[in-house]
PDB file of N, CA and C in Angstrom:
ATOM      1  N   UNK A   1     112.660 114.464 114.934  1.00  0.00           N
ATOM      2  CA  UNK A   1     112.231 113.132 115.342  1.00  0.00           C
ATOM      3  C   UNK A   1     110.720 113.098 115.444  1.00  0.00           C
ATOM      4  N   UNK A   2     110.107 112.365 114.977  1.00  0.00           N
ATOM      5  CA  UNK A   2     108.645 111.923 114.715  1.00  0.00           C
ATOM      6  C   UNK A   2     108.289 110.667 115.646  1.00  0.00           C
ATOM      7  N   UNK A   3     108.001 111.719 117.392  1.00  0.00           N
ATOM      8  CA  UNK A   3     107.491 111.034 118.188  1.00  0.00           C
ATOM      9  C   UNK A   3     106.075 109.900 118.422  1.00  0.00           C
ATOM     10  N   UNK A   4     105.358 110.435 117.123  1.00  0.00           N
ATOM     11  CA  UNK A   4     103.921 109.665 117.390  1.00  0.00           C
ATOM     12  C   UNK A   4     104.155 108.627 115.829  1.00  0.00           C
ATOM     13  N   UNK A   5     105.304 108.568 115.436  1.00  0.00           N
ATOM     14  CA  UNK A   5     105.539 107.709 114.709  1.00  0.00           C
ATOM     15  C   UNK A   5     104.728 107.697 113.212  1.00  0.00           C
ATOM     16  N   UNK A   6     104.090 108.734 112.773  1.00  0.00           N
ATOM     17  CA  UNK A   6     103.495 109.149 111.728  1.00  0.00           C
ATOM     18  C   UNK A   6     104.331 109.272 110.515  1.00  0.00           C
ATOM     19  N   UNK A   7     103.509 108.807 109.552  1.00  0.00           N
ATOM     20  CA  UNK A   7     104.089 108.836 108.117  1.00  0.00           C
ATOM     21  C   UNK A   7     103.903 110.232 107.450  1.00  0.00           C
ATOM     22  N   UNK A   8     105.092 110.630 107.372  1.00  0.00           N
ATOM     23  CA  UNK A   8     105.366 112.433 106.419  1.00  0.00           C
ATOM     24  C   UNK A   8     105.404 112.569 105.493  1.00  0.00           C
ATOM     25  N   UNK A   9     105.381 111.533 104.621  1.00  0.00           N
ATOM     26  CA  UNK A   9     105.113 111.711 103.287  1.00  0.00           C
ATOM     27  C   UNK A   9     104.289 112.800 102.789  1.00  0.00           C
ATOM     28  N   UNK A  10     105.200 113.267 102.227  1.00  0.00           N
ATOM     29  CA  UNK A  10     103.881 114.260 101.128  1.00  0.00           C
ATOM     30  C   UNK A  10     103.563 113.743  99.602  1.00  0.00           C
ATOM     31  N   UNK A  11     104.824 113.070  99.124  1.00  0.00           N
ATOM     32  CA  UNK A  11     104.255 112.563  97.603  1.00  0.00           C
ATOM     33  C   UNK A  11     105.325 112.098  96.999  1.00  0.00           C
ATOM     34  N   UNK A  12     105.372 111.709  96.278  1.00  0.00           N
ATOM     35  CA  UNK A  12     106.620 111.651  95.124  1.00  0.00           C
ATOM     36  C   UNK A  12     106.342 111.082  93.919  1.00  0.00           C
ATOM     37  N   UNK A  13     107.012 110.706  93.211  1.00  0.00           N
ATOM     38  CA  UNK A  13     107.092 110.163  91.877  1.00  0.00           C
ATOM     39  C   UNK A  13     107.732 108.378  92.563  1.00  0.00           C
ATOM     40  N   UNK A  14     107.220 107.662  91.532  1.00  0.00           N
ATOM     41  CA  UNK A  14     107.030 106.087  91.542  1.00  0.00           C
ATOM     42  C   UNK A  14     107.547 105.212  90.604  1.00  0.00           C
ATOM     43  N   UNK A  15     108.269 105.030  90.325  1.00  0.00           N
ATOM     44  CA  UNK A  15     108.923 104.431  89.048  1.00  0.00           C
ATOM     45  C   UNK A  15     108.006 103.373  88.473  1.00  0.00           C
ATOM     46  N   UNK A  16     107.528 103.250  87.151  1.00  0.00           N
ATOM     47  CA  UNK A  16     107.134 101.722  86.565  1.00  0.00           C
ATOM     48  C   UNK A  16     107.306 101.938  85.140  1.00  0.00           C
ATOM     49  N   UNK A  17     106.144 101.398  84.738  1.00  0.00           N
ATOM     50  CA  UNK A  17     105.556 101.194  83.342  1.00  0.00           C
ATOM     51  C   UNK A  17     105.008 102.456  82.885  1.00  0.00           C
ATOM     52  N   UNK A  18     105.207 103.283  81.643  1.00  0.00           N
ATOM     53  CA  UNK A  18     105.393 104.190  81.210  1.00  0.00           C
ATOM     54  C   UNK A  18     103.816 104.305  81.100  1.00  0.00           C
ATOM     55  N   UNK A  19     103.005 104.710  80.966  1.00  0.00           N
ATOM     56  CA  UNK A  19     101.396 104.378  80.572  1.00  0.00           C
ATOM     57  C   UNK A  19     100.844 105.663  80.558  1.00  0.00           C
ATOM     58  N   UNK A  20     101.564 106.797  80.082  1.00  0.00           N
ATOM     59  CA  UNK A  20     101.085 108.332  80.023  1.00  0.00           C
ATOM     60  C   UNK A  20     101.762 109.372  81.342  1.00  0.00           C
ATOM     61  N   UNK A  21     101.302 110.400  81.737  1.00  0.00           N
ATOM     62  CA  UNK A  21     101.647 110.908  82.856  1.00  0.00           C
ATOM     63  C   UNK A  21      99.834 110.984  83.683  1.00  0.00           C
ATOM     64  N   UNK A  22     100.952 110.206  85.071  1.00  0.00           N
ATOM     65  CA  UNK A  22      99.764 109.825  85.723  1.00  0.00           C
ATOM     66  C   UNK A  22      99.997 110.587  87.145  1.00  0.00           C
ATOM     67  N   UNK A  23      98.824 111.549  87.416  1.00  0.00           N
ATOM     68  CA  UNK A  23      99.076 112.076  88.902  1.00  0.00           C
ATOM     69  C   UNK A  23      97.698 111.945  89.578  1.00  0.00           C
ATOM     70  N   UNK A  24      98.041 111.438  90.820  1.00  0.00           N
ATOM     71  CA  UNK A  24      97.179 111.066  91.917  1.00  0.00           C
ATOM     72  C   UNK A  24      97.305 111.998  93.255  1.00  0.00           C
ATOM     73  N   UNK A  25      96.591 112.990  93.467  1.00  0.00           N
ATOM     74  CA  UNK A  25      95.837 113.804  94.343  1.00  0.00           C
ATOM     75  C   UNK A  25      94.959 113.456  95.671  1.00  0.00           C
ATOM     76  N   UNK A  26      95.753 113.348  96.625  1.00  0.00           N
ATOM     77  CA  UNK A  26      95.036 112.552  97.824  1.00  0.00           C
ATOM     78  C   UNK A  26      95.157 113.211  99.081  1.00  0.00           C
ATOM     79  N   UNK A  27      94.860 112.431  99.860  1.00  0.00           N
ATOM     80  CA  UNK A  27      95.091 113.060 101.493  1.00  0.00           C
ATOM     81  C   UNK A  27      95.459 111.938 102.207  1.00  0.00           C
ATOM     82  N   UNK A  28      96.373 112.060 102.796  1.00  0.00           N
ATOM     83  CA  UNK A  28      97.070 110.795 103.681  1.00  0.00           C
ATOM     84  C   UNK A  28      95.998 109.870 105.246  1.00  0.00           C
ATOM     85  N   UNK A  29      95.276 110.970 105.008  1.00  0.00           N
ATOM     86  CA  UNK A  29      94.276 109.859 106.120  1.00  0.00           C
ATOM     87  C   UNK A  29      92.896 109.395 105.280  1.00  0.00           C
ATOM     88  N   UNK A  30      93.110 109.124 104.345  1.00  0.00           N
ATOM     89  CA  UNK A  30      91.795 108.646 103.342  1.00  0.00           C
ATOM     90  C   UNK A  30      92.037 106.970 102.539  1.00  0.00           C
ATOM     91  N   UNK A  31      91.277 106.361 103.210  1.00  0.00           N
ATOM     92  CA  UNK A  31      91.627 105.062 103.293  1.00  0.00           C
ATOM     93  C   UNK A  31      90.850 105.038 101.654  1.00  0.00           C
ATOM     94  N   UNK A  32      90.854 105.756 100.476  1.00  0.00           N
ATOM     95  CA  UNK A  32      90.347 105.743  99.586  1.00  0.00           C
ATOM     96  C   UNK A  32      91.401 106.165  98.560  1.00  0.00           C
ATOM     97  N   UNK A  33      92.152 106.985  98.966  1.00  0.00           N
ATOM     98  CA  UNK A  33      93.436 107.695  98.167  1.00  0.00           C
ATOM     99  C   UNK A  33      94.495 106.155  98.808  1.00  0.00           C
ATOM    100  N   UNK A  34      94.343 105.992  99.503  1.00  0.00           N
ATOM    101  CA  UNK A  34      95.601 104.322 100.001  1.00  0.00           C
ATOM    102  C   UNK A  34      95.306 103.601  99.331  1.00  0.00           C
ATOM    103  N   UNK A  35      93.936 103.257  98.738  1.00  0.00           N
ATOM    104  CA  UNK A  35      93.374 102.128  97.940  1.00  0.00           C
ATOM    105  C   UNK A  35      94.561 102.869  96.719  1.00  0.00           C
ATOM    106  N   UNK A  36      93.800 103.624  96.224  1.00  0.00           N
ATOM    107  CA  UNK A  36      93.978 103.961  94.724  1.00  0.00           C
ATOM    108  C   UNK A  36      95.682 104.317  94.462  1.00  0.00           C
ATOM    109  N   UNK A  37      96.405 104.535  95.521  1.00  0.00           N
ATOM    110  CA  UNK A  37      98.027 104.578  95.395  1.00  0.00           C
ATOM    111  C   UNK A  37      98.746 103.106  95.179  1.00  0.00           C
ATOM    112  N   UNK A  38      97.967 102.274  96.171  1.00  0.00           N
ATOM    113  CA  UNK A  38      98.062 100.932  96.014  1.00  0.00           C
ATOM    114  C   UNK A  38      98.166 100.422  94.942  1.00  0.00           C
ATOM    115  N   UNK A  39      96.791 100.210  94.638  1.00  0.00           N
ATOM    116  CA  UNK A  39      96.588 100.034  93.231  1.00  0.00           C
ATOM    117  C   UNK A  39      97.063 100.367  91.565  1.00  0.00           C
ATOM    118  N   UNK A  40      97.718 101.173  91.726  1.00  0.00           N
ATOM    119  CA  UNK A  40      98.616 101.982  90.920  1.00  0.00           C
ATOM    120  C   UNK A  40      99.898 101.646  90.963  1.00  0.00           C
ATOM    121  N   UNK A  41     100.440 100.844  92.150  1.00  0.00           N
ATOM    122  CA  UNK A  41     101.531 100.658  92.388  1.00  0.00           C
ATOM    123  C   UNK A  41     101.548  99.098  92.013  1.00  0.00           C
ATOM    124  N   UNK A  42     100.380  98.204  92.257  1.00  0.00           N
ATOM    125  CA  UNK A  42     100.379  96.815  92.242  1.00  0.00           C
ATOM    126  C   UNK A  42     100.195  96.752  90.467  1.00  0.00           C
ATOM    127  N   UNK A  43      99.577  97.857  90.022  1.00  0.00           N
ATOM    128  CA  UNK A  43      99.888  97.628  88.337  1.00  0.00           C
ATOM    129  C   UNK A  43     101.347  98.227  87.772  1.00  0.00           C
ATOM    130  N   UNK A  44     102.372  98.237  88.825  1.00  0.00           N
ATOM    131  CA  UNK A  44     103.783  98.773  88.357  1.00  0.00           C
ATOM    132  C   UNK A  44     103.726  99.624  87.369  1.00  0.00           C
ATOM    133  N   UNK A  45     102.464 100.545  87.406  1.00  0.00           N
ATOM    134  CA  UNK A  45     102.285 101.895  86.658  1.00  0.00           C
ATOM    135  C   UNK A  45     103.500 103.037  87.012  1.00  0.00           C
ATOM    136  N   UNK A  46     104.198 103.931  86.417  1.00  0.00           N
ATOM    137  CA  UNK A  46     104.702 105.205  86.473  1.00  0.00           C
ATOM    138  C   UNK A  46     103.880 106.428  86.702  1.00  0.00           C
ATOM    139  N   UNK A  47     103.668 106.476  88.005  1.00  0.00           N
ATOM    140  CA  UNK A  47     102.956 107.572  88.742  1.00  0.00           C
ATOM    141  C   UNK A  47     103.555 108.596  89.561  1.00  0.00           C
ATOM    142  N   UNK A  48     103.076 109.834  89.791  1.00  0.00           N
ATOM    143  CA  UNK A  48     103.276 110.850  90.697  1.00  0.00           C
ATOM    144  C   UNK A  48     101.890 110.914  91.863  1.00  0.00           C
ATOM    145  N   UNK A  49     102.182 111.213  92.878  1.00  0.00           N
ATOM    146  CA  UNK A  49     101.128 111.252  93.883  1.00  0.00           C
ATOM    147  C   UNK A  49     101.819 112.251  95.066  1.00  0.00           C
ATOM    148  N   UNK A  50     100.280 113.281  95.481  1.00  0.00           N
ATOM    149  CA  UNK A  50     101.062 113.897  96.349  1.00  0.00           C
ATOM    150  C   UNK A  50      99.334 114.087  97.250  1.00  0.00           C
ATOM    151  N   UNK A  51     100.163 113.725  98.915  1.00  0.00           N
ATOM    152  CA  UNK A  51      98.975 114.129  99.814  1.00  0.00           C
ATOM    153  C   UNK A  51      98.768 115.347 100.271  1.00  0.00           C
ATOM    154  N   UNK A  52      97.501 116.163  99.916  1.00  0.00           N
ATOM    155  CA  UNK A  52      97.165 117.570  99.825  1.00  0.00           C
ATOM    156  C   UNK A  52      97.548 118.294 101.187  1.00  0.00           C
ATOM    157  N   UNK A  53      96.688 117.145 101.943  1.00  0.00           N
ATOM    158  CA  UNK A  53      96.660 117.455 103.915  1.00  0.00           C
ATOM    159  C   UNK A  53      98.659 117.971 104.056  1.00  0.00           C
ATOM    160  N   UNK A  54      99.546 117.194 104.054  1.00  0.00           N
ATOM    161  CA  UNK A  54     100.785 117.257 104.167  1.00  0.00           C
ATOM    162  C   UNK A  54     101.784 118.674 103.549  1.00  0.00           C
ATOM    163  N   UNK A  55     100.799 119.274 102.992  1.00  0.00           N
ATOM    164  CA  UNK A  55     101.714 120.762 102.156  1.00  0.00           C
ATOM    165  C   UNK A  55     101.125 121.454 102.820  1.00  0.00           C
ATOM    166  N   UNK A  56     101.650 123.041 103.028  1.00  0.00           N
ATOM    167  CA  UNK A  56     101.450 124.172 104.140  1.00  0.00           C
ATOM    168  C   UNK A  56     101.104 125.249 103.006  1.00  0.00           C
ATOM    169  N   UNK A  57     100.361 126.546 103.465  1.00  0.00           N
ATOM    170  CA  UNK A  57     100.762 127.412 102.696  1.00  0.00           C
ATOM    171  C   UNK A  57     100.832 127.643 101.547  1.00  0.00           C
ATOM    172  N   UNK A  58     101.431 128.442 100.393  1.00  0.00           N
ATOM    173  CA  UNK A  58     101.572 128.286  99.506  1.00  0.00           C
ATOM    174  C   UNK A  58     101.947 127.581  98.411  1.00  0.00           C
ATOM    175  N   UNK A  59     102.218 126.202  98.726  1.00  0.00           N
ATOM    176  CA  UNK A  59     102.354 124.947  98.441  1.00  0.00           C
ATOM    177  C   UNK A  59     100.935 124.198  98.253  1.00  0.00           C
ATOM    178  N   UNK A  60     100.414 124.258  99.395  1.00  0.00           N
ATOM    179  CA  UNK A  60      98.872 123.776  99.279  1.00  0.00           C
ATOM    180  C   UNK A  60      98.335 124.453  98.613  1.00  0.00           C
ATOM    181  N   UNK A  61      98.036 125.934  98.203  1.00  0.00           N
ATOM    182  CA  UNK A  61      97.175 126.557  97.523  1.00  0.00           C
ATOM    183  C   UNK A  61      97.378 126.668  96.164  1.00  0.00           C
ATOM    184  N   UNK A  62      98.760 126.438  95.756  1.00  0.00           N
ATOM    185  CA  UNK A  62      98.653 126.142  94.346  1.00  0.00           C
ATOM    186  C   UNK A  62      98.495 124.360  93.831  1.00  0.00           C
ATOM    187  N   UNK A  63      98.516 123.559  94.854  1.00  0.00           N
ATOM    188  CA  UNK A  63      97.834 122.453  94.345  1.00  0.00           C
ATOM    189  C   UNK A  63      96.790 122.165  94.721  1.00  0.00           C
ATOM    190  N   UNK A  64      95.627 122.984  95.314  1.00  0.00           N
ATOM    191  CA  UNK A  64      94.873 122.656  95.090  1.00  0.00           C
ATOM    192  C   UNK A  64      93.777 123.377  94.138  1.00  0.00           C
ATOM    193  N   UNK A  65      94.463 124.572  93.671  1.00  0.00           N
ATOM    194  CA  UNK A  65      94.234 125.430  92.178  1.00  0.00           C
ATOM    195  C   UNK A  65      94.419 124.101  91.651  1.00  0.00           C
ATOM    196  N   UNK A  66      95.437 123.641  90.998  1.00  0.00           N
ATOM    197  CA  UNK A  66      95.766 122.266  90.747  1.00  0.00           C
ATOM    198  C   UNK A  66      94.415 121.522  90.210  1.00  0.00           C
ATOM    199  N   UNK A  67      93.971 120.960  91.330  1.00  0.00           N
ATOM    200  CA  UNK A  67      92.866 119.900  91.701  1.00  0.00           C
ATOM    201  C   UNK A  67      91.425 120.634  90.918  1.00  0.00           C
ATOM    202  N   UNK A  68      91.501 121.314  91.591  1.00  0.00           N
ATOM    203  CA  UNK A  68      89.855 121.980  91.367  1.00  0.00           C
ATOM    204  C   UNK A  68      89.827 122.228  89.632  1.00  0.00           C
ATOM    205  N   UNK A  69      91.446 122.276  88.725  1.00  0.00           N
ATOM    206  CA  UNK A  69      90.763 122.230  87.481  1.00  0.00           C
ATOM    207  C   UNK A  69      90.911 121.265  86.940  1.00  0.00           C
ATOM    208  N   UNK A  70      91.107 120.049  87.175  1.00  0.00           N
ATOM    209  CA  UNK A  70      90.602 118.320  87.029  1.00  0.00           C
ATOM    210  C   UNK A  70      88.919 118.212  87.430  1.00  0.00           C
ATOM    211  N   UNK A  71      88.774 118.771  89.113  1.00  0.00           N
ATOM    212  CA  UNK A  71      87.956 118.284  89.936  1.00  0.00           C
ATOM    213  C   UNK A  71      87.111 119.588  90.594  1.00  0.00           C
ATOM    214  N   UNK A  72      86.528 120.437  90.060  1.00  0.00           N
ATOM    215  CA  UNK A  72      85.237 121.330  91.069  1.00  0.00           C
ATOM    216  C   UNK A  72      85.230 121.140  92.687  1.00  0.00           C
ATOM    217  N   UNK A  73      84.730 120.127  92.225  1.00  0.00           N
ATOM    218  CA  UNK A  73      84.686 119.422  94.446  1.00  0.00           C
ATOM    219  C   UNK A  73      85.869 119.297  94.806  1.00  0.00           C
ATOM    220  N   UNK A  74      86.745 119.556  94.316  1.00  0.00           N
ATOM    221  CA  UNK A  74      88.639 119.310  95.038  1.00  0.00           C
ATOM    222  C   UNK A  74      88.223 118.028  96.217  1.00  0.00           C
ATOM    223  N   UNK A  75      87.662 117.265  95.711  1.00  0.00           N
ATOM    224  CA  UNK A  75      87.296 115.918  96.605  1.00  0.00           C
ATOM    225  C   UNK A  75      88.649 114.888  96.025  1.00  0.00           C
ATOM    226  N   UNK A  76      88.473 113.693  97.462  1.00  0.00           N
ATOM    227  CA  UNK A  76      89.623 112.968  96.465  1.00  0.00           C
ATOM    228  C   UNK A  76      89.657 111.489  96.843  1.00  0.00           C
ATOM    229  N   UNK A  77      90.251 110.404  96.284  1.00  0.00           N
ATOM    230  CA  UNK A  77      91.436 110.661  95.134  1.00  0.00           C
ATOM    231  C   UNK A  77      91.110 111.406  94.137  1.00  0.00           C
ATOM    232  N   UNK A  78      91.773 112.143  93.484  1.00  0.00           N
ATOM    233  CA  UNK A  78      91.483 112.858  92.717  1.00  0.00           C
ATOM    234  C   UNK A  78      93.165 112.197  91.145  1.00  0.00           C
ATOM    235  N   UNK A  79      92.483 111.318  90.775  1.00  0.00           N
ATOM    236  CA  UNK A  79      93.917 110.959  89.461  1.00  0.00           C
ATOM    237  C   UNK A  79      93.585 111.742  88.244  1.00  0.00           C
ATOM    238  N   UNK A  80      94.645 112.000  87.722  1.00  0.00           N
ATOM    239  CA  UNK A  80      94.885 112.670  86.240  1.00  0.00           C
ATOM    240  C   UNK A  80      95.540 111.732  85.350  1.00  0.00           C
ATOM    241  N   UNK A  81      94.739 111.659  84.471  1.00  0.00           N
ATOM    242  CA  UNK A  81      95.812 110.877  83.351  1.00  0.00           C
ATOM    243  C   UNK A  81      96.057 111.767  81.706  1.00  0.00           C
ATOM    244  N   UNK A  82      97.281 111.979  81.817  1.00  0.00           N
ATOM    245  CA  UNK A  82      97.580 112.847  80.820  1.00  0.00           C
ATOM    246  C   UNK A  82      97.204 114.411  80.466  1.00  0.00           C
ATOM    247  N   UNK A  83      96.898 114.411  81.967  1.00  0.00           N
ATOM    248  CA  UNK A  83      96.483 116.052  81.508  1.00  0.00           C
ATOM    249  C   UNK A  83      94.794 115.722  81.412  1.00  0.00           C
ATOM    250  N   UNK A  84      94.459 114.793  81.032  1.00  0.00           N
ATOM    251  CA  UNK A  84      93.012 115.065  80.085  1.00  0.00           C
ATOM    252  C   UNK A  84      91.878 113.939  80.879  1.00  0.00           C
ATOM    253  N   UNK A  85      92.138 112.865  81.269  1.00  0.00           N
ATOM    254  CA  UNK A  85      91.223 112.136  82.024  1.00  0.00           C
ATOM    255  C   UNK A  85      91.380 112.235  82.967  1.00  0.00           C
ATOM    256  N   UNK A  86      90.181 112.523  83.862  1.00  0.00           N
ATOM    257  CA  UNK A  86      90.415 112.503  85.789  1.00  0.00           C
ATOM    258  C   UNK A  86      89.279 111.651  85.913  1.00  0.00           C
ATOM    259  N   UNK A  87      89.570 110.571  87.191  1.00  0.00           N
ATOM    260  CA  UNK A  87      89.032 109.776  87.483  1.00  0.00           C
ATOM    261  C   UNK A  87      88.857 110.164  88.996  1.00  0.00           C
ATOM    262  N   UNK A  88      87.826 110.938  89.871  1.00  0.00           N
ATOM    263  CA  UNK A  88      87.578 110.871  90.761  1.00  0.00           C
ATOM    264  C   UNK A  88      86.755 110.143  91.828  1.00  0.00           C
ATOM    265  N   UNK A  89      87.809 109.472  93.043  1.00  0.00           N
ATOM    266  CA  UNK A  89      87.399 108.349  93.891  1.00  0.00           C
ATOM    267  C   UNK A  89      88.089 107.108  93.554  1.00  0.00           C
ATOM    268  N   UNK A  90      88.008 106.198  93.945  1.00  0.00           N
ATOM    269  CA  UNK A  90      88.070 104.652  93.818  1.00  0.00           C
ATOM    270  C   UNK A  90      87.440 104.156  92.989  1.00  0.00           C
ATOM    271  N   UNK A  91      88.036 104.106  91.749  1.00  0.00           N
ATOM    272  CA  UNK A  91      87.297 103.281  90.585  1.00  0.00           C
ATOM    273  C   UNK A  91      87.949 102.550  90.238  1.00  0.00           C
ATOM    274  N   UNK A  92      88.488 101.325  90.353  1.00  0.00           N
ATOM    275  CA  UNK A  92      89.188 100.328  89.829  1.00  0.00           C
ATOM    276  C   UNK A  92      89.099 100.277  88.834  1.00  0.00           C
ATOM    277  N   UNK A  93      87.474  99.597  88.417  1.00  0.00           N
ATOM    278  CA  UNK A  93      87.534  99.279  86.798  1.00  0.00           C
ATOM    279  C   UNK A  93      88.076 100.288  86.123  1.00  0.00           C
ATOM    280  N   UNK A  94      87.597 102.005  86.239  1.00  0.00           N
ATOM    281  CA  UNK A  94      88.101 102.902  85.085  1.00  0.00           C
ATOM    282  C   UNK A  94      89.316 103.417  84.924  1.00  0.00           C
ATOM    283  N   UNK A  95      89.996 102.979  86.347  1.00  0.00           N
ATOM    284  CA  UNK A  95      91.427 103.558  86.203  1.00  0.00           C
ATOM    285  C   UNK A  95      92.033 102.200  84.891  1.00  0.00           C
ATOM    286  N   UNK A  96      91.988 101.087  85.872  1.00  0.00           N
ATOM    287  CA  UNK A  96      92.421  99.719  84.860  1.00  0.00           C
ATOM    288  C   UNK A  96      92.299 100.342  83.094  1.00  0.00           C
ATOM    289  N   UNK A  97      91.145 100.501  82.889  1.00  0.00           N
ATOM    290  CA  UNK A  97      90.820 100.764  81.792  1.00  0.00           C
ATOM    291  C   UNK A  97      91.209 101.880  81.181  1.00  0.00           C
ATOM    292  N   UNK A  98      91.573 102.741  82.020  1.00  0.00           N
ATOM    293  CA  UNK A  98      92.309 104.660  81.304  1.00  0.00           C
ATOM    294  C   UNK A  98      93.718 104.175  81.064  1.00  0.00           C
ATOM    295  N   UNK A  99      94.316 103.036  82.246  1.00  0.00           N
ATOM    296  CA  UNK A  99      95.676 102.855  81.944  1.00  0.00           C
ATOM    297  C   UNK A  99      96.161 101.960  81.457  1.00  0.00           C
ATOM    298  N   UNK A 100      94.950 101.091  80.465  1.00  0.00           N
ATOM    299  CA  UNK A 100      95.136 100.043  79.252  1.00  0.00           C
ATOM    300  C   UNK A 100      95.497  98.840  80.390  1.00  0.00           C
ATOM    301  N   UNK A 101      94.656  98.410  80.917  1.00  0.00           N
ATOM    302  CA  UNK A 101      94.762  96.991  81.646  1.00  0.00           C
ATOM    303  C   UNK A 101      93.645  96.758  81.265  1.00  0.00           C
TER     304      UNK A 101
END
């Protein structure tokens, strides 16, 4: 039971619009990774997203091996599109534009 009423999410997959494989790399108290999940979701894109803070252990350390070879600064949001474009932070316009909007 989750007395202080906190959201446990760690990540999941998102059902939409097929638009490549799209993964979004965040931390659940980053009002910057909420934008950019949002946003991803309000374009009924087909995404994966997982919050870094929320994995323990050896879970965390291989995603954030993960991150750091998209992203050096393992800073975040940290999105992948297809393996090959990473868009790090809140960029509206370039995500729109990586995911053909």
């Amino acid at each position: 039971m989750n007395i202080f009423n906190q959201d446990t999410d760690k990540g999941k997959h998102v059902s939409g619009i097929d638009r490549g494989q799209v993964m979004m790399y965040g931390l659940s108290t980053c009002v910057w990774c909420k934008k950019t999940k949002k946003l991803l979701t309000d374009l009924g894109v087909d995404f994966e997203y997982v919050f870094v803070d929320r994995l323990d252990g050896d879970e965390e350390k291989k995603v954030i091996a993960e991150v750091r070879r998209y992203n050096p600064s393992t800073s975040f949001p940290t999105t992948v599109i297809n393996g090959e474009k990473t868009i790090v932070g809140f960029k509206e316009k370039e995500i729109r534009e990586a995911l053909g909007f």
